[in-house]
Protein backbone atom coordinates (compact mmCIF):
# COMPACT_ATOMS: atom_id res chain seq x y z
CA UNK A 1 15.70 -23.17 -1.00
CA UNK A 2 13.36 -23.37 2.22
CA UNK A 3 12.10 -20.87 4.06
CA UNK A 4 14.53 -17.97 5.58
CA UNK A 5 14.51 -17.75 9.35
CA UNK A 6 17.56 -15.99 11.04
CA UNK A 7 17.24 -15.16 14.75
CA UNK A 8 18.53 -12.04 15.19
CA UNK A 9 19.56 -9.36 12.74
CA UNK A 10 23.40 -10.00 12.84
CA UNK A 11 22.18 -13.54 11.73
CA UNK A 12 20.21 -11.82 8.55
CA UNK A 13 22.94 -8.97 7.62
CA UNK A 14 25.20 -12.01 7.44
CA UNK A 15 22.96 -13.60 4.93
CA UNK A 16 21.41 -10.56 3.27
CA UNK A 17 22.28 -11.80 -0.07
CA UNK A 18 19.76 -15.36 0.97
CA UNK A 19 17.16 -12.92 2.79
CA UNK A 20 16.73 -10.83 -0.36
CA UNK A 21 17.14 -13.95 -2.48
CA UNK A 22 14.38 -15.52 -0.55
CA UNK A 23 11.57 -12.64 -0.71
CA UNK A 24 12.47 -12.01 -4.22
CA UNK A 25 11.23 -15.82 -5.16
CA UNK A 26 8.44 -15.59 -2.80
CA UNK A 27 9.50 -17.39 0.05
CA UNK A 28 8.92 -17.08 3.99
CA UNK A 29 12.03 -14.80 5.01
CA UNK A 30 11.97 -13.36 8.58
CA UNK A 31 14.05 -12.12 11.05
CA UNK A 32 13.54 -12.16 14.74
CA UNK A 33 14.39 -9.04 16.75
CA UNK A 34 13.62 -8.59 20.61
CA UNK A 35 10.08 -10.37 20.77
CA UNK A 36 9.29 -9.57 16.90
CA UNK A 37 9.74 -10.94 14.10
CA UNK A 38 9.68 -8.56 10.44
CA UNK A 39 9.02 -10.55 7.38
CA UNK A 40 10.84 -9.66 4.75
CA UNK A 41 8.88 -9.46 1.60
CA UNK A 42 9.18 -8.64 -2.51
CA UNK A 43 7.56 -5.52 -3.09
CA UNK A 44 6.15 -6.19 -6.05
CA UNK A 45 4.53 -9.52 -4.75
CA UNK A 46 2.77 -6.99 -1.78
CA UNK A 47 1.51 -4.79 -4.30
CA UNK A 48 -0.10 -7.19 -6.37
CA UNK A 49 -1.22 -8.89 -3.35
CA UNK A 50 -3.11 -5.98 -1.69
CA UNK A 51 -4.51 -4.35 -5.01
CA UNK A 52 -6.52 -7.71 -4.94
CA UNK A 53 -7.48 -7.75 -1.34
CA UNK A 54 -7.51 -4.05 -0.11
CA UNK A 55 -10.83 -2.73 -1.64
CA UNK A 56 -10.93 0.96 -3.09
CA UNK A 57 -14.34 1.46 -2.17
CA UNK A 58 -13.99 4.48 -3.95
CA UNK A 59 -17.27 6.52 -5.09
CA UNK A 60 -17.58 8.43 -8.02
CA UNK A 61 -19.93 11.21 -8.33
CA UNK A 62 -20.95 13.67 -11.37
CA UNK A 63 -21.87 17.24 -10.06
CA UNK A 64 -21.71 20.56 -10.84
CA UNK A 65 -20.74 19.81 -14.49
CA UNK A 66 -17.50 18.31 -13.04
CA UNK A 67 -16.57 15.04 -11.31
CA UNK A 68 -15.92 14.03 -7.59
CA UNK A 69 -14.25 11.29 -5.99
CA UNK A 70 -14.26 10.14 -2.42
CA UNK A 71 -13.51 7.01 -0.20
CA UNK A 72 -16.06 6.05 2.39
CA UNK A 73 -14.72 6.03 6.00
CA UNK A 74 -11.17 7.95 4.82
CA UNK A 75 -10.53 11.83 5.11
CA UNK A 76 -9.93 11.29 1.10
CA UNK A 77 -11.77 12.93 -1.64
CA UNK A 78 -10.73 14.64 -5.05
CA UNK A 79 -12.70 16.95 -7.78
CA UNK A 80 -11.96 17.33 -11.25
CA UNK A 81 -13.90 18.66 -14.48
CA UNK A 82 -13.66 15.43 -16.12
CA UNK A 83 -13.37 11.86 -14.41
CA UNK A 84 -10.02 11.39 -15.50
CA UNK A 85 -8.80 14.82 -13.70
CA UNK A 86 -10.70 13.57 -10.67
CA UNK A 87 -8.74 10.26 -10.79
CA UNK A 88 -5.72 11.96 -10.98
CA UNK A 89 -6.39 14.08 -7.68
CA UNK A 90 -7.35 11.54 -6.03
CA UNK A 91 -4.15 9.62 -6.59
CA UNK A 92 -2.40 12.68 -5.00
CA UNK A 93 -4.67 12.67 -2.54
CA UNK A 94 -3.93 9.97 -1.33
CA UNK A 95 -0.16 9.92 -1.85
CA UNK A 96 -0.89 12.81 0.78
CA UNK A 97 -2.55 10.61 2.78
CA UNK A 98 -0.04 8.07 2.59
CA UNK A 99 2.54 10.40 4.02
CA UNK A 100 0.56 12.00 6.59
CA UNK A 101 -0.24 8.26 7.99
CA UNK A 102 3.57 7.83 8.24
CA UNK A 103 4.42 10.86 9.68
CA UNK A 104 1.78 11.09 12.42
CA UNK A 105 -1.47 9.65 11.85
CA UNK A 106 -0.25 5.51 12.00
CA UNK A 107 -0.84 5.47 15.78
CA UNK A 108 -4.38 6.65 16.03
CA UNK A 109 -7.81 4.95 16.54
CA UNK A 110 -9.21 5.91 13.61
CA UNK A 111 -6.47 5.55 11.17
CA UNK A 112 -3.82 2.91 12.24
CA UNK A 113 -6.45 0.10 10.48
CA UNK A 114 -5.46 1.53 7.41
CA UNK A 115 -2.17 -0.27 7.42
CA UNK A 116 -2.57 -1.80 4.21
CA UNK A 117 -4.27 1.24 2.29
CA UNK A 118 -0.95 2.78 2.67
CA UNK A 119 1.44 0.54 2.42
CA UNK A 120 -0.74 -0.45 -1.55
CA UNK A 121 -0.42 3.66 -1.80
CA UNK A 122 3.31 3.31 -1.50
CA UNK A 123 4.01 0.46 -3.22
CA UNK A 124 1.78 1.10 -6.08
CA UNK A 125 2.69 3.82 -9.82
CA UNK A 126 -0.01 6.29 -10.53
CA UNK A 127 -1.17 3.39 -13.25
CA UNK A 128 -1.58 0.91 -10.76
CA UNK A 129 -3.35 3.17 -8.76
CA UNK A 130 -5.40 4.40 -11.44
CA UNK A 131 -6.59 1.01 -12.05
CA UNK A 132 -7.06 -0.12 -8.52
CA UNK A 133 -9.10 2.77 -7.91
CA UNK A 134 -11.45 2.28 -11.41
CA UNK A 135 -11.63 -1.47 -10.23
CA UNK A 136 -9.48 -2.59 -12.80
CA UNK A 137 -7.82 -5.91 -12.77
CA UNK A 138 -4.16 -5.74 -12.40
């Protein structure tokens, strides 16, 4: 099967079943909507895909006879008494983070670049995030 275009979203809900077919194999799927088009995309495919091109960044500190955590350039950082508990806040962290961007923080200059931070926040398990964050292959 080719790529998926359909030109208007009554065209795609008539062919969901060849849209969804279509991402899930890793093909171009897209619908057109006004002047837009949305690409419709496996999930899993985008995660893997931005855990290897989104860098954490993410700098580990020992101090105070504990551990911190923080992301350069992001209102992000975590503490915990051993590495792993810092890890672990820093997931939440930025689970929080993830949520606020949604709800109000996509839109402005200093955040809306961090598209694809968040969408590898909500597409990614605490594991994968783990890793991503330690710099671990997935």
């Amino acid at each position: 099967m080719p790529a998926v275009h359909y030109d208007s979203s009554s065209a795609a809900r008539a062919n969901f079943k060849d849209l969804l077919d279509a991402a899930g194999k890793g093909q171009v799927a897209t619908i057109r909507r006004d002047s837009g088009t949305a690409a419709v995309l496996d999930a899993a495919r985008l995660q893997h895909f931005l855990a290897a091109v989104v860098p954490s960044r993410a700098k580990v500190v020992a101090e105070a006879g504990g551990w911190s955590v923080f992301i350069p350039g992001l209102p992000i950082a975590a503490d915990g008494d051993t590495l792993d508990d810092a890890i672990t806040d820093m997931i939440e962290a930025l689970r929080e983070y993830a949520h606020d961007w949604q709800d109000r923080l996509l839109n402005a200059p200093n955040h809306r670049d961090n598209w694809g931070l968040v969408q590898l926040v909500e597409l990614s398990s605490d594991d994968e995030l783990r890793e991503w964050l330690q710099g671990v292959p997935q």
